[in-house]
N, C-alpha and C. Protein backbone atom coordinates (compact mmCIF):
# COMPACT_ATOMS: atom_id res chain seq x y z
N UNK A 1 2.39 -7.64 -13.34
CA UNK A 1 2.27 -6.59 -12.35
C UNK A 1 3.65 -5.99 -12.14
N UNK A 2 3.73 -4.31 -11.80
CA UNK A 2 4.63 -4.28 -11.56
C UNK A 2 5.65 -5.11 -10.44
N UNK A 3 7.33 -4.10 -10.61
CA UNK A 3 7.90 -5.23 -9.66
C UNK A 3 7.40 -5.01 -8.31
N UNK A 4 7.04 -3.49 -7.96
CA UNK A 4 6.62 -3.18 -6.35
C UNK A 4 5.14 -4.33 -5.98
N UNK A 5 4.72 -4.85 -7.06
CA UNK A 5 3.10 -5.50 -6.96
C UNK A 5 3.96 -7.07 -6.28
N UNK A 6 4.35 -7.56 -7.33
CA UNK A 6 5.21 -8.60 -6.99
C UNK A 6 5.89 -9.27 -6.07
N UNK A 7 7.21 -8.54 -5.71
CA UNK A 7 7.62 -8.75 -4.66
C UNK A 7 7.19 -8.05 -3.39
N UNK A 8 6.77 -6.98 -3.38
CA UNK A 8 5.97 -7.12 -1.95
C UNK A 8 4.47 -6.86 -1.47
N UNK A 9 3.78 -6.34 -2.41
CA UNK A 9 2.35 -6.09 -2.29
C UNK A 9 1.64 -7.49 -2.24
N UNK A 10 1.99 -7.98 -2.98
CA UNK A 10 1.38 -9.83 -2.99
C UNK A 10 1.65 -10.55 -1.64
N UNK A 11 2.64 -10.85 -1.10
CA UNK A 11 3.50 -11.09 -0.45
C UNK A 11 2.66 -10.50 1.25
N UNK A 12 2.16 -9.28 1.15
CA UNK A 12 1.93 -8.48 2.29
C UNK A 12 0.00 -8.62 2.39
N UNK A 13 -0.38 -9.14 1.27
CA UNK A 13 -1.48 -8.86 1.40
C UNK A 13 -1.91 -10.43 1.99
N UNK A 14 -1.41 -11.26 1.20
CA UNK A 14 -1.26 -12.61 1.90
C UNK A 14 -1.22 -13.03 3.21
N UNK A 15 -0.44 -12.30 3.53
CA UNK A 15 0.16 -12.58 5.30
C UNK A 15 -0.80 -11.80 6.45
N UNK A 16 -1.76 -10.28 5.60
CA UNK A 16 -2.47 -10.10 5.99
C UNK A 16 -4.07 -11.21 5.72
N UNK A 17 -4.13 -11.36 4.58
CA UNK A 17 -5.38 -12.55 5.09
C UNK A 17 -5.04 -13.41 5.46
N UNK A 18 -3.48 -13.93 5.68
CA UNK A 18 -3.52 -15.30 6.90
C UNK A 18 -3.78 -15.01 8.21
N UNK A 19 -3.42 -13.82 8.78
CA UNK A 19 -3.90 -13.04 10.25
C UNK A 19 -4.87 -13.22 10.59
N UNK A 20 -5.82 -11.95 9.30
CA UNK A 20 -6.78 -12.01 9.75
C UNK A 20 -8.00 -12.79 8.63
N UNK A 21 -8.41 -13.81 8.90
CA UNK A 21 -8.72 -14.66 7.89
C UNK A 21 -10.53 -14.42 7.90
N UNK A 22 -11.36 -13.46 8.87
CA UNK A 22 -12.56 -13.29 8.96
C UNK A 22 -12.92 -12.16 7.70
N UNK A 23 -11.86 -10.97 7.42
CA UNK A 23 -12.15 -10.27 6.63
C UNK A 23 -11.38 -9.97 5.69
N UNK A 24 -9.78 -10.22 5.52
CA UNK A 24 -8.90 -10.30 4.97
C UNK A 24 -8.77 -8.76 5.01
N UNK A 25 -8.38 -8.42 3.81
CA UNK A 25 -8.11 -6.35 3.73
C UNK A 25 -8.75 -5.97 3.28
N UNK A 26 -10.43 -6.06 3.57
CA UNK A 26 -11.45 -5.18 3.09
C UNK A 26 -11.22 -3.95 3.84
N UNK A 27 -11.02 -4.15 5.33
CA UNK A 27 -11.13 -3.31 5.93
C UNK A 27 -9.75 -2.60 6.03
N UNK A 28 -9.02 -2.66 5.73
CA UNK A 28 -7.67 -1.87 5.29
C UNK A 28 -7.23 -0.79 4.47
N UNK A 29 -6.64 0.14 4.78
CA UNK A 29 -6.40 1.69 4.28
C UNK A 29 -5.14 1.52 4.09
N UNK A 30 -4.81 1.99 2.37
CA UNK A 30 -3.46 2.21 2.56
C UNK A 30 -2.94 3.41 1.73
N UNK A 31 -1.61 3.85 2.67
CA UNK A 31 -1.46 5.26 1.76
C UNK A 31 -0.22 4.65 1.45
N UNK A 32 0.02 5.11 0.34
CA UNK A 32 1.38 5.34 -0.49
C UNK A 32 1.53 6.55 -0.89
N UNK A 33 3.11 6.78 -1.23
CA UNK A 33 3.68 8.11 -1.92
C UNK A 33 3.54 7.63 -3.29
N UNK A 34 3.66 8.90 -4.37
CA UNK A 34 2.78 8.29 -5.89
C UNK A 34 4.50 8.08 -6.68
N UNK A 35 4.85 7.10 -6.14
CA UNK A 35 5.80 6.43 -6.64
C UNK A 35 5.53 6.06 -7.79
N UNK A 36 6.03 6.03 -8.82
CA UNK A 36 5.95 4.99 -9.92
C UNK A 36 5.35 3.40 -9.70
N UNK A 37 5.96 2.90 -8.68
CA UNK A 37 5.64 1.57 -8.39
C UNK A 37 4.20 1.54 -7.85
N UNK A 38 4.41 2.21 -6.99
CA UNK A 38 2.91 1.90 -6.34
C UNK A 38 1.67 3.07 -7.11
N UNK A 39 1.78 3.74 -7.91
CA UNK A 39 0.71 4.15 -8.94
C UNK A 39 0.81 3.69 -10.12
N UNK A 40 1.60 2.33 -10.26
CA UNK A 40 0.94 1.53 -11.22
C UNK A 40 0.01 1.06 -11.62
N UNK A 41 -1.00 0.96 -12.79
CA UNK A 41 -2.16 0.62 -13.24
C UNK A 41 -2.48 -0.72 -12.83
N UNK A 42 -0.87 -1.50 -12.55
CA UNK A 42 -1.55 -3.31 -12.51
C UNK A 42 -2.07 -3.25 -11.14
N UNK A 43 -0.95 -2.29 -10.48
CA UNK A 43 -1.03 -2.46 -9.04
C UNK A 43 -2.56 -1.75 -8.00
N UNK A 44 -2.45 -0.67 -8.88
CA UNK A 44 -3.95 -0.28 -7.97
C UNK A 44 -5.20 -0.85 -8.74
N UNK A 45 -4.78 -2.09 -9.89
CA UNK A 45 -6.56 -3.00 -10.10
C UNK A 45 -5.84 -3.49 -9.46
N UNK A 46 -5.13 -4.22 -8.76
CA UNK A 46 -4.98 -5.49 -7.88
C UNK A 46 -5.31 -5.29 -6.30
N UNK A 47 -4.74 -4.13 -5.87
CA UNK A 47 -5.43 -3.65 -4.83
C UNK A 47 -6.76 -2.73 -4.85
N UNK A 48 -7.60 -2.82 -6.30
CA UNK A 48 -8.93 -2.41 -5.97
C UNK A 48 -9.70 -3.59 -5.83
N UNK A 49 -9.67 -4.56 -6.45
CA UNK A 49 -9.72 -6.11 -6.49
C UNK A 49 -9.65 -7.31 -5.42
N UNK A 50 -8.83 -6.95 -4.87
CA UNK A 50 -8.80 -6.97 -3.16
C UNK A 50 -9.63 -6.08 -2.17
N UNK A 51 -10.77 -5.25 -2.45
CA UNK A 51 -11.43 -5.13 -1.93
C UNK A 51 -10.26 -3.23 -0.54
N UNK A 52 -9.70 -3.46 -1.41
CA UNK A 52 -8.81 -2.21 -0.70
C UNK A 52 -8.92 -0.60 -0.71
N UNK A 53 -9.22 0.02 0.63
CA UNK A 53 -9.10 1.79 0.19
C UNK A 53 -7.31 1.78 0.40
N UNK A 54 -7.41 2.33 -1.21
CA UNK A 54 -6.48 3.24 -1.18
C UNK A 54 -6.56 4.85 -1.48
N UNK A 55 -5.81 5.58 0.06
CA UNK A 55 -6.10 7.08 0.18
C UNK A 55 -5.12 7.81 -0.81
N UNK A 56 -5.77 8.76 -1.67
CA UNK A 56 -4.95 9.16 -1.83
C UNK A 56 -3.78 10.34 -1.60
N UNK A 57 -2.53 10.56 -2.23
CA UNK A 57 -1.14 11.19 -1.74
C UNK A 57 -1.42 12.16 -2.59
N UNK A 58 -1.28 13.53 -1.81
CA UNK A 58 -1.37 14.83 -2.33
C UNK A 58 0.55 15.54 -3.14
N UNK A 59 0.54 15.60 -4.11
CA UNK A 59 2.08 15.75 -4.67
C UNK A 59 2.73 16.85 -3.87
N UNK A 60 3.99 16.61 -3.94
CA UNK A 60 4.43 17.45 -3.25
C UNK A 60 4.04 18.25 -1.96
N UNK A 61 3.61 17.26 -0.91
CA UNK A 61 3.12 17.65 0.31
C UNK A 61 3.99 17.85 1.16
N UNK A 62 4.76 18.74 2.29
CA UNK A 62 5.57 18.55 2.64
C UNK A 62 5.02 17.93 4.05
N UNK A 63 3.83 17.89 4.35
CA UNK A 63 2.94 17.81 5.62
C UNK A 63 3.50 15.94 5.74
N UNK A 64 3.22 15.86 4.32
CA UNK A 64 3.34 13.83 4.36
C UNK A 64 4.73 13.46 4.45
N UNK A 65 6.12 14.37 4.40
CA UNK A 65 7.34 13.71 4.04
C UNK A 65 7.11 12.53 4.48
N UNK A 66 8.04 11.67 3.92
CA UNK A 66 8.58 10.21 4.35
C UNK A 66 9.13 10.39 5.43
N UNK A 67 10.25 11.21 6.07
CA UNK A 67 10.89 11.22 6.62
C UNK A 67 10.07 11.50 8.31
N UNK A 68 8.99 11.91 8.17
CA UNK A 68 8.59 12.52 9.03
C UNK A 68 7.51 11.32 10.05
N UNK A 69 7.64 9.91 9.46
CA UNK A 69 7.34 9.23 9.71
C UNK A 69 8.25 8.48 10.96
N UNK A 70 7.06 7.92 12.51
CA UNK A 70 7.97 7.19 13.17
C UNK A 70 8.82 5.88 12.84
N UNK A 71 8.55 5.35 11.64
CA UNK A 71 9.29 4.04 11.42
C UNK A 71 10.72 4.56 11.27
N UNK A 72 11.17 5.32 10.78
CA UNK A 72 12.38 6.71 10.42
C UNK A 72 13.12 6.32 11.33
N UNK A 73 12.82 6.59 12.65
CA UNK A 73 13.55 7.08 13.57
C UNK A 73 14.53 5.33 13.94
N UNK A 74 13.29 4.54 13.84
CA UNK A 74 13.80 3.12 14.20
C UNK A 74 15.10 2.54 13.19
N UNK A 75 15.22 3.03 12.19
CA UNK A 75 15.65 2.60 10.99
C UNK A 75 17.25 2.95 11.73
């Protein structure tokens, strides 16, 4: 898998079914930017496989920047 699968997608999905251990991340949405890493082939069978929606990222959106996100501000 890639390295983004590896060191933290594995890692994150884990800690989410130790939380929540009734449904694990069926019920979980996740968006990513179409990074290389995270539109990897290993990586989205591993998170289809896991039972995961992933939404997808429209290219060049300026509506989605990264930046425009509240985690940003904390950083």
């Amino acid at each position: 898998m890639a390295r983004f699968g590896a060191c933290c997608l594995r890692p994150l999905v884990n800690e989410i079914k130790r939380q929540r251990p009734s449904y694990g991340i069926s019920r979980i949405k996740i968006h990513q930017n179409n990074g290389r890493g995270h539109i990897h082939k290993d990586v989205s069978h591993y998170l289809e496989s896991e039972g995961t929606t992933i939404i997808p990222h429209p290219p060049n959106s300026p509506d989605l920047s990264q930046c425009d996100f509240w985690l940003f501000d904390l950083i």
